[in-house]
Protein backbone atom coordinates (compact mmCIF):
# COMPACT_ATOMS: atom_id res chain seq x y z
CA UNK A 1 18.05 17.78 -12.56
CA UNK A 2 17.36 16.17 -9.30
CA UNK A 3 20.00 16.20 -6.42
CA UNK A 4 21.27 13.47 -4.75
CA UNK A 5 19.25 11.37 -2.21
CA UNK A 6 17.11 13.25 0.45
CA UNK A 7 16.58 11.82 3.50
CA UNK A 8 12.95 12.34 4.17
CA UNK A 9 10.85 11.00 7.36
CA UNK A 10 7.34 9.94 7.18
CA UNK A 11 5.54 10.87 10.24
CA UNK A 12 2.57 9.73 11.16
CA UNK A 13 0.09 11.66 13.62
CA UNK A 14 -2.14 9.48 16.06
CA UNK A 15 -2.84 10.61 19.22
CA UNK A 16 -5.08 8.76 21.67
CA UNK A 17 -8.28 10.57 22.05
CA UNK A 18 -10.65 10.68 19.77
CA UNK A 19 -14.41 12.02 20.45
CA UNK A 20 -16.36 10.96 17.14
CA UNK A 21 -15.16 7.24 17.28
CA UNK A 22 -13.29 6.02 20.35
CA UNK A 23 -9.94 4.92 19.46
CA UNK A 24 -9.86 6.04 16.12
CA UNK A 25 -6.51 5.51 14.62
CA UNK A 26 -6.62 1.82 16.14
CA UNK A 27 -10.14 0.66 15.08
CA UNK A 28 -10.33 -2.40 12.71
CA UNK A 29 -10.53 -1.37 9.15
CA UNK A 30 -10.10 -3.66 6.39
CA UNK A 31 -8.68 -6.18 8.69
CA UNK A 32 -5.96 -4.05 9.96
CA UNK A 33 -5.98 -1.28 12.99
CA UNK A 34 -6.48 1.68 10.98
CA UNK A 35 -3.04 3.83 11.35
CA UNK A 36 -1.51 0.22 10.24
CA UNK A 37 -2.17 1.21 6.49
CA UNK A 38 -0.12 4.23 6.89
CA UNK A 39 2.44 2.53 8.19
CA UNK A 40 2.59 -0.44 5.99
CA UNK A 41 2.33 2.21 2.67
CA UNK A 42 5.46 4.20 4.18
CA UNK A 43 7.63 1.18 4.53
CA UNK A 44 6.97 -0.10 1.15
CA UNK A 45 8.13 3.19 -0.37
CA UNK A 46 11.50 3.11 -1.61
CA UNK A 47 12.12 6.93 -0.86
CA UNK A 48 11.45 7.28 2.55
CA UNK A 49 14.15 7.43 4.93
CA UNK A 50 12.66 6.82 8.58
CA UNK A 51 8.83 6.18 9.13
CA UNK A 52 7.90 7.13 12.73
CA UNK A 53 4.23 7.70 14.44
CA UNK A 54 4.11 10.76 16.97
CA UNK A 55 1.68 9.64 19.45
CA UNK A 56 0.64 9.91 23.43
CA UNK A 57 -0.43 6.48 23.70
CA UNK A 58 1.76 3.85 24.84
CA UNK A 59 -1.33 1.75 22.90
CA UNK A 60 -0.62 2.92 19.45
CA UNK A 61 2.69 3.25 20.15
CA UNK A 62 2.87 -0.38 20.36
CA UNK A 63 0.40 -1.38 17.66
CA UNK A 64 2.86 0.84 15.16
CA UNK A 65 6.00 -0.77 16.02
CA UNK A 66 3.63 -4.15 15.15
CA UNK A 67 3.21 -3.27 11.50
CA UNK A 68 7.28 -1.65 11.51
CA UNK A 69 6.98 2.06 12.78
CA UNK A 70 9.35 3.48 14.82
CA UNK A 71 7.87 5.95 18.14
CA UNK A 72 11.18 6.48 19.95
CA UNK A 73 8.80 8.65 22.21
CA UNK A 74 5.68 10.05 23.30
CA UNK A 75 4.16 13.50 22.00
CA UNK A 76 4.10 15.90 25.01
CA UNK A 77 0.09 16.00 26.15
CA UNK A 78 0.53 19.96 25.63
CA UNK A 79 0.10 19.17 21.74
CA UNK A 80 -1.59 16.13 21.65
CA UNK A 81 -5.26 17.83 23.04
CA UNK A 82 -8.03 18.07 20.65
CA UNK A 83 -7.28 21.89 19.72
CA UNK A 84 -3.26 21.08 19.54
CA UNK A 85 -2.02 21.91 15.78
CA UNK A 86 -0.41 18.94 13.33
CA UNK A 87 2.36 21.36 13.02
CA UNK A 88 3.15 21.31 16.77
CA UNK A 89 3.63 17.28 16.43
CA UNK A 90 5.78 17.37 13.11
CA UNK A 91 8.26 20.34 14.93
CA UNK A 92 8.38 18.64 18.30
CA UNK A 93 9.28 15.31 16.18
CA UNK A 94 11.93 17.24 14.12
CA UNK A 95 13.06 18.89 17.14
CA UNK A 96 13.65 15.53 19.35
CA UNK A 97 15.68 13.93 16.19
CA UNK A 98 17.88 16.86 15.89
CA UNK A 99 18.23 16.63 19.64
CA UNK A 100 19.57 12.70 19.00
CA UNK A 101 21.63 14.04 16.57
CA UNK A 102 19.43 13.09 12.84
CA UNK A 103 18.34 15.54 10.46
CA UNK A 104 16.14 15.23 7.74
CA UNK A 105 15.47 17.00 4.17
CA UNK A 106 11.58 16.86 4.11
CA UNK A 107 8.72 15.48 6.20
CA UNK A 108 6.16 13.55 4.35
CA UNK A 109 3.21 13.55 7.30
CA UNK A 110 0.55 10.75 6.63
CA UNK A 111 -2.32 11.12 8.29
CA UNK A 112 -4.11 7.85 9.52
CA UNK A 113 -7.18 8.73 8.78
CA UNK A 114 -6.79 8.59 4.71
CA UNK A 115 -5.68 4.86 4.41
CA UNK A 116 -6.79 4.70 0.87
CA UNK A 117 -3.38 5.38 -0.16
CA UNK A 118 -2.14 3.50 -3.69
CA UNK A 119 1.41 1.28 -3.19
CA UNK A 120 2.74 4.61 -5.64
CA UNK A 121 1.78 7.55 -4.01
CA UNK A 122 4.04 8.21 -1.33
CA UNK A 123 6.96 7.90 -3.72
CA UNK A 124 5.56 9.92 -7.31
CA UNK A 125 4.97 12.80 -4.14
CA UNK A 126 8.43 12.61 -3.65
CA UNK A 127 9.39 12.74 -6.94
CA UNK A 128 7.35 16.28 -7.76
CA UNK A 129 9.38 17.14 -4.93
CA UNK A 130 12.73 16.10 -6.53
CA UNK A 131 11.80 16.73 -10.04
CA UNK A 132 12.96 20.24 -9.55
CA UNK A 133 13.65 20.63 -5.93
CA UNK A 134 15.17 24.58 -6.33
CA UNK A 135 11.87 25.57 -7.18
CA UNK A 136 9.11 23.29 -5.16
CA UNK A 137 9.13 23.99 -0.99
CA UNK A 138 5.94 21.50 -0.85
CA UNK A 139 3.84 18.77 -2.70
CA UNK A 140 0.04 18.26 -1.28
CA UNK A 141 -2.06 15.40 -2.44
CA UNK A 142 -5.72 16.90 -3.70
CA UNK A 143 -8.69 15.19 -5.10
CA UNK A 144 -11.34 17.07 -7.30
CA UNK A 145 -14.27 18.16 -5.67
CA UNK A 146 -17.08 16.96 -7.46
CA UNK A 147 -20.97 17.42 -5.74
CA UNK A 148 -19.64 20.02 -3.35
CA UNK A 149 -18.23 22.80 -5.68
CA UNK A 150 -18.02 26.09 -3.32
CA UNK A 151 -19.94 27.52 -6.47
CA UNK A 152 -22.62 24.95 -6.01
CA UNK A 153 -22.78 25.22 -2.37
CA UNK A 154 -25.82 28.08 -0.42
CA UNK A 155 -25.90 29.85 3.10
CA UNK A 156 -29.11 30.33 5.23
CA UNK A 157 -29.65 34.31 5.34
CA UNK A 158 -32.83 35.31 7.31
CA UNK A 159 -34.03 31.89 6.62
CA UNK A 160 -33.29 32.14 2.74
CA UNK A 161 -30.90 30.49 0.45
CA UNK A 162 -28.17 32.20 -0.88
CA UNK A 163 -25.06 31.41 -3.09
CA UNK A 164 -21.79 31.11 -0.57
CA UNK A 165 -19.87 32.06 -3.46
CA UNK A 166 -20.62 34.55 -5.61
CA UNK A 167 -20.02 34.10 -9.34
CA UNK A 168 -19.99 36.36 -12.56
CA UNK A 169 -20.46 32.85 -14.40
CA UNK A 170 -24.44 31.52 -15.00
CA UNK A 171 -24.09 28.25 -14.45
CA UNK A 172 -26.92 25.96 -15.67
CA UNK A 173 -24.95 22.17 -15.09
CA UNK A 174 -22.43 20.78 -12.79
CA UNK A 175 -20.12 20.14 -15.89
CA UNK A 176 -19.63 23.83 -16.43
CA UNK A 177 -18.00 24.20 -13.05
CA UNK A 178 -14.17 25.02 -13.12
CA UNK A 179 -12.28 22.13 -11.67
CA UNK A 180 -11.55 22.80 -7.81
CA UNK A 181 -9.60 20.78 -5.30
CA UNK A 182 -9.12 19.69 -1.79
CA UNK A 183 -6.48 18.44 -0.18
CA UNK A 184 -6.61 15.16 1.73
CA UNK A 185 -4.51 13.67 3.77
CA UNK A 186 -2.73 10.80 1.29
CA UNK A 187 0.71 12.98 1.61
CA UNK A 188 1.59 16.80 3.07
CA UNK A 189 5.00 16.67 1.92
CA UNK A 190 7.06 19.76 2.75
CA UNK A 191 11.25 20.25 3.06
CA UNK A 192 12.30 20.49 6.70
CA UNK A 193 13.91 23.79 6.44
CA UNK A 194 10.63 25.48 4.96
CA UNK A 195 8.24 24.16 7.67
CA UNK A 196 10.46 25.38 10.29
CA UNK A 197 10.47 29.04 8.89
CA UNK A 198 6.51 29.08 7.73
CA UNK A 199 5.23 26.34 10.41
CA UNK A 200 3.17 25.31 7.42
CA UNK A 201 2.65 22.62 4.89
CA UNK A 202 1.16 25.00 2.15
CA UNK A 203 4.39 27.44 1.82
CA UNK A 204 4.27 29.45 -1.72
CA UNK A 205 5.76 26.74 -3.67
CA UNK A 206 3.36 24.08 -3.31
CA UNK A 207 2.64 21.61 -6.22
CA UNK A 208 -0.24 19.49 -6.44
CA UNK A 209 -0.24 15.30 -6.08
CA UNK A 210 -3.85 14.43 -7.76
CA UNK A 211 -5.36 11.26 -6.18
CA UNK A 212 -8.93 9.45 -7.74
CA UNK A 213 -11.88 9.94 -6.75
CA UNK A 214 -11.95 6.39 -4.71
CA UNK A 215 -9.38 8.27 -2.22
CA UNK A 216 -11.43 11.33 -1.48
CA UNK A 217 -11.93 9.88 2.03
CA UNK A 218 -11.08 11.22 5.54
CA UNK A 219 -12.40 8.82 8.23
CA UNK A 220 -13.67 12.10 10.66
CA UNK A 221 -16.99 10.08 11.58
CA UNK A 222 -18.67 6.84 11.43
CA UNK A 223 -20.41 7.91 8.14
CA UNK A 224 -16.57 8.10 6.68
CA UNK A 225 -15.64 4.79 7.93
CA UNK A 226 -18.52 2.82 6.55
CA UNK A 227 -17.43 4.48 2.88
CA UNK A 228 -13.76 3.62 3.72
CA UNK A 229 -14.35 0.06 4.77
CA UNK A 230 -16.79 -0.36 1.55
CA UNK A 231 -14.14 1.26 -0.78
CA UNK A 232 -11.74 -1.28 0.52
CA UNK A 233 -13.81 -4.04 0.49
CA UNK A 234 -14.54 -2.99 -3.14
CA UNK A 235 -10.74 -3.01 -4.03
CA UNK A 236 -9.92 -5.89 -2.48
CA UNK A 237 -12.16 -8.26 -4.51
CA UNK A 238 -10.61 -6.30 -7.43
């Protein structure tokens, strides 16, 4: 049986720099600045709490509170470099809210750069979460990996191919594969006491959200933002 309300905050992670496209989490896709998606999927869920971007730019700082965000301050540039952790940005959030006196059940982080997010999403990952909340810590949205199976996948060894995964299996066709998964960054969704103990999203008791194949996108480089801007350009005339 699920327990009464939780409040849960969806942060959002955008720092400023970005080296393989300048300004990433502001650039125009689909007619909005890109971390504007997140934003505008978090406040039209009906289970989150608080929806706040953790940023070091005054610029996206801004541009969030545009589209309804909240970024009551700016991340410390000690964790906003580009080898600082995720993890150090949702504590320091959690940290400065308990400082102002809030607390919050679970953090749903939504990362910017997966805007292909569903109206749904945010809130059915909640509700794995609820569904029996004694026994789930965490809920990760994962798409199936289809051309890239690790079992399909070779290494270079003294300039030969070999299998990076060895497998008992003979495997003639990509259909035989075992189903596999990888997470992308639709919803991390973890309760606030377990990602203070583990500092981590994928804690023992982590249950899977399955997104379609359309989502499978993390904008990383300009090769993922053409697919992301023709996906969306795609479901729009839909």
């Amino acid at each position: 049986m699920a327990p009464p309300k939780k409040k849960i905050l969806a942060l959002i992670p955008a720092r400023g720099g970005s080296k393989g496209i300048p300004k990433k989490n502001i650039i125009d896709v689909g007619g909005l600045p890109l971390i504007a998606h997140s934003v505008k999927s978090a406040k039209k869920s009906k289970l989150i709490s608080k929806v706040v971007v953790s940023t070091d730019s005054e610029e996206i700082a801004k541009i969030a509170k545009k589209y309804g965000a909240e970024a009551p301050f700016l991340r410390p540039k000690n964790i906003a470099g580009d080898h600082s952790s995720t993890i150090d940005a949702v504590l320091h959030a959690l940290d400065w809210f308990e400082s102002h006196g809030e607390e919050f059940h679970a953090v749903a982080l939504l990362e910017p750069t997966s805007p292909l997010r569903k109206d749904s999403d945010i809130d059915n990952a909640v509700k794995i979460l609820l569904k029996d909340y004694n026994k789930t810590d965490a809920v990760v949205s994962v798409g199936e990996v289809h051309l890239e199976h690790p079992l399909a996948m070779k290494v270079v060894e003294k300039n030969y191919l070999r299998p990076f995964l060895s497998s008992d299996k003979k495997i003639h066709q990509r259909q035989q594969l075992s189903k596999v998964y990888f997470p992308y960054g639709v919803i991390y969704l973890c309760k606030t006491s377990v990602l203070k103990r583990q500092k981590t999203f994928y804690p023992k008791r982590v249950m899977p959200y399955f997104i379609e194949r359309w989502q499978n996108y993390e904008i990383d480089d300009i090769f993922d933002l053409i697919c992301v801007r023709t996906i969306m350009q795609a479901m729009y005339k839909k």
